[in-house]
Protein backbone atom coordinates (compact mmCIF):
# COMPACT_ATOMS: atom_id res chain seq x y z
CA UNK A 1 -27.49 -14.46 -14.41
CA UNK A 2 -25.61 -12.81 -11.40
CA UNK A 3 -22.49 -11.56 -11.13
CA UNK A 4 -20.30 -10.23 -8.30
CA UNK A 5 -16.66 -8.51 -8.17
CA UNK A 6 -14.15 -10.17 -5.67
CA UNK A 7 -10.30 -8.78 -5.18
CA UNK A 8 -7.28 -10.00 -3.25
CA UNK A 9 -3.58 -10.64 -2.93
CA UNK A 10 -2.17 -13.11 -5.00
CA UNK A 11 0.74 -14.15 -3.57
CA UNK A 12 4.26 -15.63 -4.81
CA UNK A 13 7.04 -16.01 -2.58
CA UNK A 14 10.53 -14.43 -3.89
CA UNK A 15 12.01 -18.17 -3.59
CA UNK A 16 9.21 -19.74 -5.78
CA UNK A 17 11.02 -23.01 -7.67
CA UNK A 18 10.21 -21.19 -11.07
CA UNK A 19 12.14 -18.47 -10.65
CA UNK A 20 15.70 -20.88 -10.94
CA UNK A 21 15.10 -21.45 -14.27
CA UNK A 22 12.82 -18.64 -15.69
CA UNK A 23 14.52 -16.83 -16.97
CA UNK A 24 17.91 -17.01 -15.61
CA UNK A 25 19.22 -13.19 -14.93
CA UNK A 26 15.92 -11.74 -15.69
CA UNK A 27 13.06 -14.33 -13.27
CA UNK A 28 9.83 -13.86 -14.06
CA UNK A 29 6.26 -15.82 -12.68
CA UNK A 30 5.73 -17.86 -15.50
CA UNK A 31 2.19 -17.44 -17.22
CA UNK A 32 1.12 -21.46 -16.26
CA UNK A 33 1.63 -20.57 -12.59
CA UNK A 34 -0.31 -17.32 -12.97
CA UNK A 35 -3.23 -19.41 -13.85
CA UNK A 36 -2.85 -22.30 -11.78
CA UNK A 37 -2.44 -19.44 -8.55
CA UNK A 38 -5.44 -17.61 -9.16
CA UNK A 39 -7.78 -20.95 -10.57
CA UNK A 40 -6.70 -22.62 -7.56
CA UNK A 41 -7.58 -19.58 -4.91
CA UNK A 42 -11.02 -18.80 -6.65
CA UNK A 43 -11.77 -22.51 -6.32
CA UNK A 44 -10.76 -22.64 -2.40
CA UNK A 45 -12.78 -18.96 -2.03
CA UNK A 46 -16.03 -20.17 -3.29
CA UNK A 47 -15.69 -24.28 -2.68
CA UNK A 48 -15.93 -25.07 -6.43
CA UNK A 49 -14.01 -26.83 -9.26
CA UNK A 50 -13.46 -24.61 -12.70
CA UNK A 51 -13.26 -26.18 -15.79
CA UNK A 52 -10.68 -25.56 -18.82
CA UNK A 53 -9.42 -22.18 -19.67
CA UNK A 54 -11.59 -20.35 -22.33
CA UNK A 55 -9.08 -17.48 -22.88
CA UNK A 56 -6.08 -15.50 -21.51
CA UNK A 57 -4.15 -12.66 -22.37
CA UNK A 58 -0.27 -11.68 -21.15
CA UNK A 59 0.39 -8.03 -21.18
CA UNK A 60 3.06 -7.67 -18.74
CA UNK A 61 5.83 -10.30 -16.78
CA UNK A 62 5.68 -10.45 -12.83
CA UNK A 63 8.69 -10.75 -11.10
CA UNK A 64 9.79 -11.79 -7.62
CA UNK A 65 8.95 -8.70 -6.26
CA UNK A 66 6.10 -7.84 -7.47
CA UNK A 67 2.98 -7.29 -5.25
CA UNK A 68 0.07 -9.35 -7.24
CA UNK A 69 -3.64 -8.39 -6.73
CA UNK A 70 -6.74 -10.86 -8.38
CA UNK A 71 -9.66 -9.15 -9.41
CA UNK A 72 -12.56 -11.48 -10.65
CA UNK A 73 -15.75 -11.66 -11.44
CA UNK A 74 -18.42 -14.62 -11.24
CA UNK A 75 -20.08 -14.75 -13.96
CA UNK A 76 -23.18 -17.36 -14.19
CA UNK A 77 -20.36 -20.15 -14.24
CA UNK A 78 -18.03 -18.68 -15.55
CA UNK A 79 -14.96 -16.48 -13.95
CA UNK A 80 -13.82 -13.36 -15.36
CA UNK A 81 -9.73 -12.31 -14.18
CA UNK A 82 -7.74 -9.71 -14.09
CA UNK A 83 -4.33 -9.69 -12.50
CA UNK A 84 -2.48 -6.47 -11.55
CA UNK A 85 0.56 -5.16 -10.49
CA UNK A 86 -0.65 -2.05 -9.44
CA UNK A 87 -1.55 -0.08 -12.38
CA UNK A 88 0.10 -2.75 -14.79
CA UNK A 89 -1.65 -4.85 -16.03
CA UNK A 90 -0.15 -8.51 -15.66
CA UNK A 91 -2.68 -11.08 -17.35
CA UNK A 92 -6.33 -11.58 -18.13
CA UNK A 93 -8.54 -14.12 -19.01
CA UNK A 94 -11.82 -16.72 -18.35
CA UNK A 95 -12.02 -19.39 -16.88
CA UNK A 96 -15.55 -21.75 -17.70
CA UNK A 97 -16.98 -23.65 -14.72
């Protein structure tokens, strides 16, 4: 089995559609577009479709401003996540290829 460490950006724009309506006064990135984001840029990185979702884990809401970074790791077929905001952690989880 090999396994290799990749990290990068994850970007939101500050006008993403979900922020309107969650939550209203207080937006946060909700956790189905966390996933979808970083599923969606490993698969472009690496030219491959993921499966389901084995597990995730929220620790900490990302806002508009917040500066996102993906750390994963490939794991036979299987991805390992982590997303940060900064030190903060944001979410975590595996993906199953």
């Amino acid at each position: 089995m090999t396994e290799s460490t990749f990290r990068l950006r994850l970007p939101f724009e500050p006008d993403h559609p979900a922020f309107a309506g969650h939550f209203p006064g207080y937006p946060i990135i909700p956790g189905v577009q966390l996933l979808d984001r970083a599923k969606r840029l490993i698969e472009s990185r690496h030219e491959r479709t993921l499966g389901g979702l084995q597990m995730a884990k929220f620790f900490s809401p990302a806002g508009p401003g917040d500066a996102l970074d993906l750390e994963y790791r490939l794991i036979g077929d299987n991805v390992s996540f982590e997303i940060r905001c900064g030190n903060r952690r944001i979410a975590s989880g595996t993906f199953t290829g």
